[in-house]
PDB file of N, CA and C in Angstrom:
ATOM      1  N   UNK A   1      16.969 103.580 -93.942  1.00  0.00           N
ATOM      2  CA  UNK A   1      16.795 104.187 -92.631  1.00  0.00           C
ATOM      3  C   UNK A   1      15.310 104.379 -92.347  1.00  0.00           C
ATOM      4  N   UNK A   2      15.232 103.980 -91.173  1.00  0.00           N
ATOM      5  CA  UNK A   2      13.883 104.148 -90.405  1.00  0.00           C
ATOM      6  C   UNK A   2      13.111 105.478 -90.031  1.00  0.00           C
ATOM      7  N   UNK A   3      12.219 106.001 -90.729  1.00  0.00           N
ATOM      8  CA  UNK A   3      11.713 107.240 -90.791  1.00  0.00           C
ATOM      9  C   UNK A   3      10.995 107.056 -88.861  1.00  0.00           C
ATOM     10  N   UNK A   4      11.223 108.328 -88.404  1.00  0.00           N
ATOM     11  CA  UNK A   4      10.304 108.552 -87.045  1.00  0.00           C
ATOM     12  C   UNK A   4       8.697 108.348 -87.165  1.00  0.00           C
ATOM     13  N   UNK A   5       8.036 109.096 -87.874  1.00  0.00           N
ATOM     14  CA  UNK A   5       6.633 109.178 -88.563  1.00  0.00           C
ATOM     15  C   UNK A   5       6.342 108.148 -88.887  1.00  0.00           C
ATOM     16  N   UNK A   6       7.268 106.774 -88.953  1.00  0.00           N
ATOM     17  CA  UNK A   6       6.518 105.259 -89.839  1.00  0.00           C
ATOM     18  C   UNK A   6       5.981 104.457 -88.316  1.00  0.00           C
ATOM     19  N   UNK A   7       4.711 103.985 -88.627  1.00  0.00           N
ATOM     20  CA  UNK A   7       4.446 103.576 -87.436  1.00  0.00           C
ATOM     21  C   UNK A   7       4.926 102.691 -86.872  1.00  0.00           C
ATOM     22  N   UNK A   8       6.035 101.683 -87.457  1.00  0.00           N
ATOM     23  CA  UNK A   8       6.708 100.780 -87.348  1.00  0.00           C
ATOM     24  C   UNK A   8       8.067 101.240 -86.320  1.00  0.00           C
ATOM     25  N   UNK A   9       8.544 102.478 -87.014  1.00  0.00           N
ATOM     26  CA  UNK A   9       9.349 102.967 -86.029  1.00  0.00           C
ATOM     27  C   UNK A   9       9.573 102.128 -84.361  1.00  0.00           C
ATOM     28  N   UNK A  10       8.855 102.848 -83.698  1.00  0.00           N
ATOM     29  CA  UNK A  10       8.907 101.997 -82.215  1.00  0.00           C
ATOM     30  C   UNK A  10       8.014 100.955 -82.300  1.00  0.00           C
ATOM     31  N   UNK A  11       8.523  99.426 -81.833  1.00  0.00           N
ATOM     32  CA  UNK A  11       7.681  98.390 -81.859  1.00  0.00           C
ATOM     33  C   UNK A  11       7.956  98.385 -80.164  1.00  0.00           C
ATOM     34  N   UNK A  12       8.144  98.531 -79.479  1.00  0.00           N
ATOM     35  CA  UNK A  12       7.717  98.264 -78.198  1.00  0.00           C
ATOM     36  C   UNK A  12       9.110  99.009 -77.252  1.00  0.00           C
ATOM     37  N   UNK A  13       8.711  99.649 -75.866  1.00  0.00           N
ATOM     38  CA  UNK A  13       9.216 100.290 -74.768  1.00  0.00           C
ATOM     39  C   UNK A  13       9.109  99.538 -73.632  1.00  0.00           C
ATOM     40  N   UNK A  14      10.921  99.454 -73.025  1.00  0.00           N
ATOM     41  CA  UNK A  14      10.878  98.952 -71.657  1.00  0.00           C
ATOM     42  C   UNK A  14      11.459  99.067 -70.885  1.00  0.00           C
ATOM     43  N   UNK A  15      11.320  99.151 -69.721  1.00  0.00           N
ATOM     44  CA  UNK A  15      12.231  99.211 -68.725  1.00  0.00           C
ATOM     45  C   UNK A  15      12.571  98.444 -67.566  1.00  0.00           C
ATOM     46  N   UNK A  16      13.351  98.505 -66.974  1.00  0.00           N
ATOM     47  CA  UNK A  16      13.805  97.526 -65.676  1.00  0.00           C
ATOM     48  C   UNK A  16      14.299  98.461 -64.502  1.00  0.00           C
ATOM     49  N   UNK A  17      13.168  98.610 -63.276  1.00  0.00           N
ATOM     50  CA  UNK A  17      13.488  99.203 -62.198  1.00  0.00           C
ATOM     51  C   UNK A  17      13.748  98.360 -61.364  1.00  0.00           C
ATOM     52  N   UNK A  18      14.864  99.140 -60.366  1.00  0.00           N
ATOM     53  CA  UNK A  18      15.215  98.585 -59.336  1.00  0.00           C
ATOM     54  C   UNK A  18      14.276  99.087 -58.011  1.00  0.00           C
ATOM     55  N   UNK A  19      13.649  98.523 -56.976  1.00  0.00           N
ATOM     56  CA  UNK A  19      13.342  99.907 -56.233  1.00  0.00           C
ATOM     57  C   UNK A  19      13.612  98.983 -54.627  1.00  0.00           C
ATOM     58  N   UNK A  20      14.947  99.821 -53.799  1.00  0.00           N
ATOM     59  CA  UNK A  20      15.058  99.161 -52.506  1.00  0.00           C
ATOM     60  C   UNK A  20      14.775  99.553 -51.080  1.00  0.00           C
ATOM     61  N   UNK A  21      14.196  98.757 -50.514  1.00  0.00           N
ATOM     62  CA  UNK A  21      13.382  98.973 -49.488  1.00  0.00           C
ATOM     63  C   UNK A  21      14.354  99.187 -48.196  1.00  0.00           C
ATOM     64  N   UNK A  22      13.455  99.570 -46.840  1.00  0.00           N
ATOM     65  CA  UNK A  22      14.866  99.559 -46.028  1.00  0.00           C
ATOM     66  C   UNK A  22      14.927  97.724 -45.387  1.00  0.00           C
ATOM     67  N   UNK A  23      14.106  97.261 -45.703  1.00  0.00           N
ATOM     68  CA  UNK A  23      13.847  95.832 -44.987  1.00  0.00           C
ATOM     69  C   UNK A  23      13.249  95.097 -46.067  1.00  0.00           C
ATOM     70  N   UNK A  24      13.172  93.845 -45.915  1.00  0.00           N
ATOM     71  CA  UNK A  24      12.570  93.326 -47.249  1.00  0.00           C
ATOM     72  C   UNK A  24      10.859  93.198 -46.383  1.00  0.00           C
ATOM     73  N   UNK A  25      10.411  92.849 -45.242  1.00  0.00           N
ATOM     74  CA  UNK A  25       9.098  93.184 -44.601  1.00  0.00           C
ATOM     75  C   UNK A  25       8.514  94.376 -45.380  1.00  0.00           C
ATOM     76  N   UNK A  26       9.125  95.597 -45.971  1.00  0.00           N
ATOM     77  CA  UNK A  26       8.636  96.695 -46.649  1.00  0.00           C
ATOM     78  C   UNK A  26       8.781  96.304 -48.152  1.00  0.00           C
ATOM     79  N   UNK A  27       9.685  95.492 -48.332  1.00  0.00           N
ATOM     80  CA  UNK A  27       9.466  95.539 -50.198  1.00  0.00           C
ATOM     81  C   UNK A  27       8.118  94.464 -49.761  1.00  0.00           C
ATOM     82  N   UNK A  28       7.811  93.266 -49.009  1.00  0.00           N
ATOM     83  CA  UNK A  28       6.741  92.724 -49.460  1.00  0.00           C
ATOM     84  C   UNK A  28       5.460  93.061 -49.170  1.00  0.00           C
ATOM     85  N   UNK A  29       5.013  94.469 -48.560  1.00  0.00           N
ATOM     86  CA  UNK A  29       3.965  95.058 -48.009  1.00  0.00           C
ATOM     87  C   UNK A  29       3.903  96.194 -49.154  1.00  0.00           C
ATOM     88  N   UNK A  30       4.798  96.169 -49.891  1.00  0.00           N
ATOM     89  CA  UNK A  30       4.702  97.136 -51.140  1.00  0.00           C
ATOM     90  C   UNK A  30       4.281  96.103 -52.215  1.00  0.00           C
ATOM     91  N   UNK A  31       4.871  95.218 -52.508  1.00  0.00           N
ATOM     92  CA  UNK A  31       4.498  94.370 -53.374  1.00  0.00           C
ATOM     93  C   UNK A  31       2.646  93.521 -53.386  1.00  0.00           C
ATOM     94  N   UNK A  32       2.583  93.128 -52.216  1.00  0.00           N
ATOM     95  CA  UNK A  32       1.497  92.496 -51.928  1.00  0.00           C
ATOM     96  C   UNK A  32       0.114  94.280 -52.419  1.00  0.00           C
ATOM     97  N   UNK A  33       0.898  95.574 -52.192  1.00  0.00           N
ATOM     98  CA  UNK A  33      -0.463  96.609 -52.199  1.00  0.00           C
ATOM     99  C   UNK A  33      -0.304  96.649 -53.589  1.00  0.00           C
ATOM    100  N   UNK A  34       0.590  96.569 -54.805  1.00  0.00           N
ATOM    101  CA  UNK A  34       0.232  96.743 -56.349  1.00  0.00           C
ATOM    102  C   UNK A  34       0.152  95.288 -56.915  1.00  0.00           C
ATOM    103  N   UNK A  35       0.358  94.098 -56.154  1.00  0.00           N
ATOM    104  CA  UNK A  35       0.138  93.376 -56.834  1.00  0.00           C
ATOM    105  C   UNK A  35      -1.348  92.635 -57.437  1.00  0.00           C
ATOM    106  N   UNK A  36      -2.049  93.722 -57.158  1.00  0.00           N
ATOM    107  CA  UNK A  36      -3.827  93.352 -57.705  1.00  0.00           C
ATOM    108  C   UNK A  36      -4.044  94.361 -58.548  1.00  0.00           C
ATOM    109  N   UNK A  37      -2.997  95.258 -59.248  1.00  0.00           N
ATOM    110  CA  UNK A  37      -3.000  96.293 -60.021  1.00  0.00           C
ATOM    111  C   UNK A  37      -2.551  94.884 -61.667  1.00  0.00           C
ATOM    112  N   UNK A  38      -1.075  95.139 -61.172  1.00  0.00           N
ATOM    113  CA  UNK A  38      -0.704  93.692 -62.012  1.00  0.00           C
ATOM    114  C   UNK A  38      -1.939  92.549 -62.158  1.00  0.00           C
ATOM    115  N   UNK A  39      -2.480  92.078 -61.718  1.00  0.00           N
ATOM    116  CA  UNK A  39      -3.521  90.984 -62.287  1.00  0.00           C
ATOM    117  C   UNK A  39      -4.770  91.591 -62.847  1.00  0.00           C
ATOM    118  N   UNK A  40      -4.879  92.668 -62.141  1.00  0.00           N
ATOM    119  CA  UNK A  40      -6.409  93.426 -63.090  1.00  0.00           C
ATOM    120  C   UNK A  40      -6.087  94.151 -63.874  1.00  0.00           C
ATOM    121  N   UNK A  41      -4.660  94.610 -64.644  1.00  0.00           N
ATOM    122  CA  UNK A  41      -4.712  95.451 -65.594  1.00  0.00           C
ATOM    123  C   UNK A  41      -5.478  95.225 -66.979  1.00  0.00           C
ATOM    124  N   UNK A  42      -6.029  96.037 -67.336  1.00  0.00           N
ATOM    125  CA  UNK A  42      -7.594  95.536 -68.873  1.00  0.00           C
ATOM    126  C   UNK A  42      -6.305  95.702 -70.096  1.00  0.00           C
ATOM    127  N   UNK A  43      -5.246  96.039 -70.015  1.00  0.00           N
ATOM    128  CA  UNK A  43      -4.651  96.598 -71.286  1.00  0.00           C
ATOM    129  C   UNK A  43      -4.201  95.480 -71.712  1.00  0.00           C
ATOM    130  N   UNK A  44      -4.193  95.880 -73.609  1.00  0.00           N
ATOM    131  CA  UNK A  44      -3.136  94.796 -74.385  1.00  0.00           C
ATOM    132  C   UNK A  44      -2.241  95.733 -74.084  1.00  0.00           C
ATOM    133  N   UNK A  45      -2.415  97.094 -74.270  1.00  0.00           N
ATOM    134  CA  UNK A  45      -0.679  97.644 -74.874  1.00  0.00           C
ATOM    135  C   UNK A  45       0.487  97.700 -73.901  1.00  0.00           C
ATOM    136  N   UNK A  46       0.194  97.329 -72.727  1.00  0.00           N
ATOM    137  CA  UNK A  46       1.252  97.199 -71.269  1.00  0.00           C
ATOM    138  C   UNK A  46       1.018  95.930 -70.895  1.00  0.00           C
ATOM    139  N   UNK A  47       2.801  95.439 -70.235  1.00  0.00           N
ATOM    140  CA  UNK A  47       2.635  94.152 -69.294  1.00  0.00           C
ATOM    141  C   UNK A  47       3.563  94.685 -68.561  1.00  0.00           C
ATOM    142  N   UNK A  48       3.479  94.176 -67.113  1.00  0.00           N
ATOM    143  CA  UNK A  48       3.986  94.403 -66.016  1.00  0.00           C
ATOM    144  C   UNK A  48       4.464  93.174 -65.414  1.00  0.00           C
ATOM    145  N   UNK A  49       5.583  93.188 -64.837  1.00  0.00           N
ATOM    146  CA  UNK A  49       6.029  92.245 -64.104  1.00  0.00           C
ATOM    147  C   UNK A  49       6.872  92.626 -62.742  1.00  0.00           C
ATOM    148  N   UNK A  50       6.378  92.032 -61.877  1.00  0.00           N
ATOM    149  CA  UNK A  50       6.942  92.150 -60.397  1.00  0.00           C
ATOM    150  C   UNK A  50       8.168  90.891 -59.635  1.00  0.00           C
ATOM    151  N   UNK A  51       9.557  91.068 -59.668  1.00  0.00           N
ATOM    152  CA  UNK A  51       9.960  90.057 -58.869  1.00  0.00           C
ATOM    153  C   UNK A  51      10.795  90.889 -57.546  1.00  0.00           C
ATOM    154  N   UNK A  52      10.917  89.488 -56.188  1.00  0.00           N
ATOM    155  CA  UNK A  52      11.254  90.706 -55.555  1.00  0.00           C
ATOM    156  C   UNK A  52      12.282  89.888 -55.182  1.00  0.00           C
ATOM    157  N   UNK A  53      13.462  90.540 -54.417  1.00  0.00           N
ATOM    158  CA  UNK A  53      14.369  89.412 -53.723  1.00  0.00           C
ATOM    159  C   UNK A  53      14.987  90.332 -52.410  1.00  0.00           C
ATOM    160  N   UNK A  54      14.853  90.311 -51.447  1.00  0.00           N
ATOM    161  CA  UNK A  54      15.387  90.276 -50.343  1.00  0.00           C
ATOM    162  C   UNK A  54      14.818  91.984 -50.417  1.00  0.00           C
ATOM    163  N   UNK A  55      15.050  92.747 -50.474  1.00  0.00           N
ATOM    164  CA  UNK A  55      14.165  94.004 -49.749  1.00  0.00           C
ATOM    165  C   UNK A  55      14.523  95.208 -50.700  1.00  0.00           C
ATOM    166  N   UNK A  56      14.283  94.370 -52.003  1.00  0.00           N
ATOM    167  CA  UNK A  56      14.363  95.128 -53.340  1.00  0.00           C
ATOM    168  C   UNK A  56      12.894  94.403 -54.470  1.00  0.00           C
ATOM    169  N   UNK A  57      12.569  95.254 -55.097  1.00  0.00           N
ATOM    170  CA  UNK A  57      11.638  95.198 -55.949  1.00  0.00           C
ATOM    171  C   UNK A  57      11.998  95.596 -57.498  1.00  0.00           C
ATOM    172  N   UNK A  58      12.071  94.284 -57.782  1.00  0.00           N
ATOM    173  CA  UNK A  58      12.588  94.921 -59.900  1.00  0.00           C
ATOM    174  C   UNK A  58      11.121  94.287 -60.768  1.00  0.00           C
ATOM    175  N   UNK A  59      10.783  95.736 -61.156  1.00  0.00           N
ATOM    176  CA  UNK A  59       9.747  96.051 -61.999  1.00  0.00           C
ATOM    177  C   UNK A  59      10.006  96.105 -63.426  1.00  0.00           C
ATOM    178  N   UNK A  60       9.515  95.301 -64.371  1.00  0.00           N
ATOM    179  CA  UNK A  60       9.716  95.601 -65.543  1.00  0.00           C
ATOM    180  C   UNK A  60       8.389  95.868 -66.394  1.00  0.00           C
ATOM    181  N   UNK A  61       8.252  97.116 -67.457  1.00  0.00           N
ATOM    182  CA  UNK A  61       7.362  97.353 -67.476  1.00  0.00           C
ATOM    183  C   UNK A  61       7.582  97.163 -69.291  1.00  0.00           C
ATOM    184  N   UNK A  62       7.045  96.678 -69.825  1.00  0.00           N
ATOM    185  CA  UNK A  62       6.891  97.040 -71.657  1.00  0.00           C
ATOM    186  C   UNK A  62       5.808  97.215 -72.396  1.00  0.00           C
ATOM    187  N   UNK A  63       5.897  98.331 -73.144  1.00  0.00           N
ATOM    188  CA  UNK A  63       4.588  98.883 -73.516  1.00  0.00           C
ATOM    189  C   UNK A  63       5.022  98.886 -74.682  1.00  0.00           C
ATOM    190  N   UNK A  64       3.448  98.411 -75.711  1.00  0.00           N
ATOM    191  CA  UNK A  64       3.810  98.874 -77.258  1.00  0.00           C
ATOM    192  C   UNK A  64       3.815 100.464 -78.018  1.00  0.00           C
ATOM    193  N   UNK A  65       3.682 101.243 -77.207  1.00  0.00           N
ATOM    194  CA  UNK A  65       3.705 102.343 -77.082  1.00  0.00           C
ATOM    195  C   UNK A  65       3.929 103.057 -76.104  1.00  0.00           C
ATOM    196  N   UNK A  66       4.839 104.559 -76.347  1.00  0.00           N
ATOM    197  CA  UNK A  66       5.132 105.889 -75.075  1.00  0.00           C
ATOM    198  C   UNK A  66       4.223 105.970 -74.453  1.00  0.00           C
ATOM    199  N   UNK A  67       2.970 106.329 -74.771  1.00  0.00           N
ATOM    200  CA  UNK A  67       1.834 107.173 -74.358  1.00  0.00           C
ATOM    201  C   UNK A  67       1.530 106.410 -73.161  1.00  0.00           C
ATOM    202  N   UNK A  68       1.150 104.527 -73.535  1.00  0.00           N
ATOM    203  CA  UNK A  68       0.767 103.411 -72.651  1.00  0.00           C
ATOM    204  C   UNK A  68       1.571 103.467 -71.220  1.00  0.00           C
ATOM    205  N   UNK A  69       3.284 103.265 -71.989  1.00  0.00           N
ATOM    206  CA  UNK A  69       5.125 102.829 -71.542  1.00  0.00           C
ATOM    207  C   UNK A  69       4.630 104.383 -70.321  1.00  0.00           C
ATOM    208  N   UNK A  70       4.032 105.427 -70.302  1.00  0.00           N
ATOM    209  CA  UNK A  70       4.697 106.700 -69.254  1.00  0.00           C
ATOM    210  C   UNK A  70       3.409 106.269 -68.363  1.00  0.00           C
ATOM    211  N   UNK A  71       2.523 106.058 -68.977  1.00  0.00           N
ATOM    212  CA  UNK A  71       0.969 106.109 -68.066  1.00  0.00           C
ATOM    213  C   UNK A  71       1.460 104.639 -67.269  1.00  0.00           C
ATOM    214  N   UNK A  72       1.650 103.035 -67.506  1.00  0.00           N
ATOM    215  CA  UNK A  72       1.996 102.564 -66.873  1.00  0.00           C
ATOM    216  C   UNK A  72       2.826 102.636 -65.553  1.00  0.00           C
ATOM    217  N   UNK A  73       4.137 103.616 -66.116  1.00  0.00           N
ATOM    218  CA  UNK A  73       5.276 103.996 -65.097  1.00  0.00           C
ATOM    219  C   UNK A  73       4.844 104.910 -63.840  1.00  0.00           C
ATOM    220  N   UNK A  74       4.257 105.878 -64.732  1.00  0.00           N
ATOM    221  CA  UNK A  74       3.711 106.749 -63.427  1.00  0.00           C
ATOM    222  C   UNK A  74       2.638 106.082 -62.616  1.00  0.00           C
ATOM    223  N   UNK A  75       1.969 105.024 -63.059  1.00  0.00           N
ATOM    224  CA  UNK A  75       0.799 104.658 -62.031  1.00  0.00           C
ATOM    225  C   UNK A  75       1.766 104.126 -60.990  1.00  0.00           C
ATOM    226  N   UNK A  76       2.705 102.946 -61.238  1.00  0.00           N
ATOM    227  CA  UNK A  76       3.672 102.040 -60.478  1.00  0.00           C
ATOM    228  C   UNK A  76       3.984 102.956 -59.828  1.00  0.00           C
ATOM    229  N   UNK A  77       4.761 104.326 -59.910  1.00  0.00           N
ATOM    230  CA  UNK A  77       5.747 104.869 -59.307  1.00  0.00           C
ATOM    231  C   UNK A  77       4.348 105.755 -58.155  1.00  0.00           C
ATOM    232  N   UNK A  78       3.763 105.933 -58.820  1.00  0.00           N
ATOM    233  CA  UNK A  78       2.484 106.607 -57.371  1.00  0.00           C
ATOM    234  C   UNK A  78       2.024 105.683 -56.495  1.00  0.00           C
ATOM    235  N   UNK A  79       1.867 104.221 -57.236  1.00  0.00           N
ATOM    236  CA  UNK A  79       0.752 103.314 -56.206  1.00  0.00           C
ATOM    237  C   UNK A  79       2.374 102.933 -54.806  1.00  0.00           C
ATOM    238  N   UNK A  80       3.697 102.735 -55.206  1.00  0.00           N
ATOM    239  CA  UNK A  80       4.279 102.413 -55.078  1.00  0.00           C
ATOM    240  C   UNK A  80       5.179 103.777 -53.539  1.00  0.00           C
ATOM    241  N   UNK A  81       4.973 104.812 -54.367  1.00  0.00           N
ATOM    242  CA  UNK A  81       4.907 105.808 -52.927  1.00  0.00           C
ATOM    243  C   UNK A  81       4.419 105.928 -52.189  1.00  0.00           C
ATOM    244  N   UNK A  82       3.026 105.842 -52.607  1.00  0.00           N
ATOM    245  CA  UNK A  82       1.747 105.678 -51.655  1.00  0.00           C
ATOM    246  C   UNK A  82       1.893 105.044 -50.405  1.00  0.00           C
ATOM    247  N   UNK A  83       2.015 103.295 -51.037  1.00  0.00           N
ATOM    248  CA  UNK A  83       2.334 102.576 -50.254  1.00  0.00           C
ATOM    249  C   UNK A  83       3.303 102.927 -48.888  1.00  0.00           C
ATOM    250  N   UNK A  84       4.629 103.798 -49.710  1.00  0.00           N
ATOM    251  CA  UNK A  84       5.562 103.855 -48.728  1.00  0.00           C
ATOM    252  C   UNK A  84       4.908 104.903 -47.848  1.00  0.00           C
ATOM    253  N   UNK A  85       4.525 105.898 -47.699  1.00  0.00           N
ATOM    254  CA  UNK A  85       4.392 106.513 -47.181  1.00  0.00           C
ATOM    255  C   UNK A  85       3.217 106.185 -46.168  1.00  0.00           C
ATOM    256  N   UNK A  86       2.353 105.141 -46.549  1.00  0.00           N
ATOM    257  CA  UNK A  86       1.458 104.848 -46.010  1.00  0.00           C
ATOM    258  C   UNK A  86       2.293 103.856 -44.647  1.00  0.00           C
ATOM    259  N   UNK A  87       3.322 103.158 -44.782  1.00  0.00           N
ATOM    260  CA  UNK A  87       3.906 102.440 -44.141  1.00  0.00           C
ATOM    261  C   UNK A  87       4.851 103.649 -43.136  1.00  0.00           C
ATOM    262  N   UNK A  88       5.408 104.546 -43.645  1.00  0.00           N
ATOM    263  CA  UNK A  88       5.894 105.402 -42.859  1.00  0.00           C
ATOM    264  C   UNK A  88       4.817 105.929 -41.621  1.00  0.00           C
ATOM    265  N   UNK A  89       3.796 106.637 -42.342  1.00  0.00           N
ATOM    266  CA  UNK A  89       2.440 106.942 -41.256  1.00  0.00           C
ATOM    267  C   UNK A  89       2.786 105.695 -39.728  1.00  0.00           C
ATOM    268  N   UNK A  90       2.375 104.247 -40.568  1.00  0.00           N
ATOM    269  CA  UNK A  90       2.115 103.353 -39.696  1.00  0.00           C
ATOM    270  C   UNK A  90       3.230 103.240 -38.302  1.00  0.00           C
ATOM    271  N   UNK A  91       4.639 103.510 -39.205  1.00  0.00           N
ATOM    272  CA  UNK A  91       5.762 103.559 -38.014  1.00  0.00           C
ATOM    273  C   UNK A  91       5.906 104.906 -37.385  1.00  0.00           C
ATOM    274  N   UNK A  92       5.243 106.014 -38.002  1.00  0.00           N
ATOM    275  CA  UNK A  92       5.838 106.920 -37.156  1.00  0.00           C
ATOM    276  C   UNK A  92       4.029 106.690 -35.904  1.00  0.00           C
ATOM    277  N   UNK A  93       3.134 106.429 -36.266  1.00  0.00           N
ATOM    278  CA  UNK A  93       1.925 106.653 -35.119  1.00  0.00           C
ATOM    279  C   UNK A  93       1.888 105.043 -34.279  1.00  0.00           C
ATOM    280  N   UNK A  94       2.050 103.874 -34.551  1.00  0.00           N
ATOM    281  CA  UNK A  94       1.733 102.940 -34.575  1.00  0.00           C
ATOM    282  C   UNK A  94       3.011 101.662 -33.942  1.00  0.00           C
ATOM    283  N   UNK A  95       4.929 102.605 -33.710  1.00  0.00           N
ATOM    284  CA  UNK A  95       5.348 101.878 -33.232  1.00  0.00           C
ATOM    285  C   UNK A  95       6.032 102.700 -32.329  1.00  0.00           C
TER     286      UNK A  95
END
């Protein structure tokens, strides 16, 4: 049995989000604002991947570590509100 304390313990963390838009025009105005996050990230210990299909966004994120695996998630899940809300602004002043 695999002791917690062995550093071997966790070899890598991941997940698969779903996240759906009300239009797919909004999943790709969300996608297009983190997708220069995804190409400039400096890290080995996170990879990110973005696919989108019709007005949903599935994010998968795997980190060789928690610490990396939560700091990744929470950036996505802020840059990713942001966005929305920034798009809300736009429809509630702008249409």
């Amino acid at each position: 049995m695999e002791h917690i304390n062995d550093p071997k313990f966790l070899e890598s963390v991941k997940t698969e989000l779903e996240i759906e838009f009300d239009n797919s025009q909004e999943a790709e105005i969300v996608l297009g604002s983190i997708k220069p996050e995804i190409n400039g990230s400096p890290s080995d210990r996170t990879t990110v991947s973005i696919d989108i299909h019709d007005n949903t966004l599935k994010i998968t994120i795997t980190a060789k570590d928690t610490a990396s695996f939560r700091a990744s998630l929470n950036s996505y899940l802020r840059w990713i509100k942001l966005s929305k809300e920034v798009i809300n602004l736009k429809n509630e002043y702008f249409n």
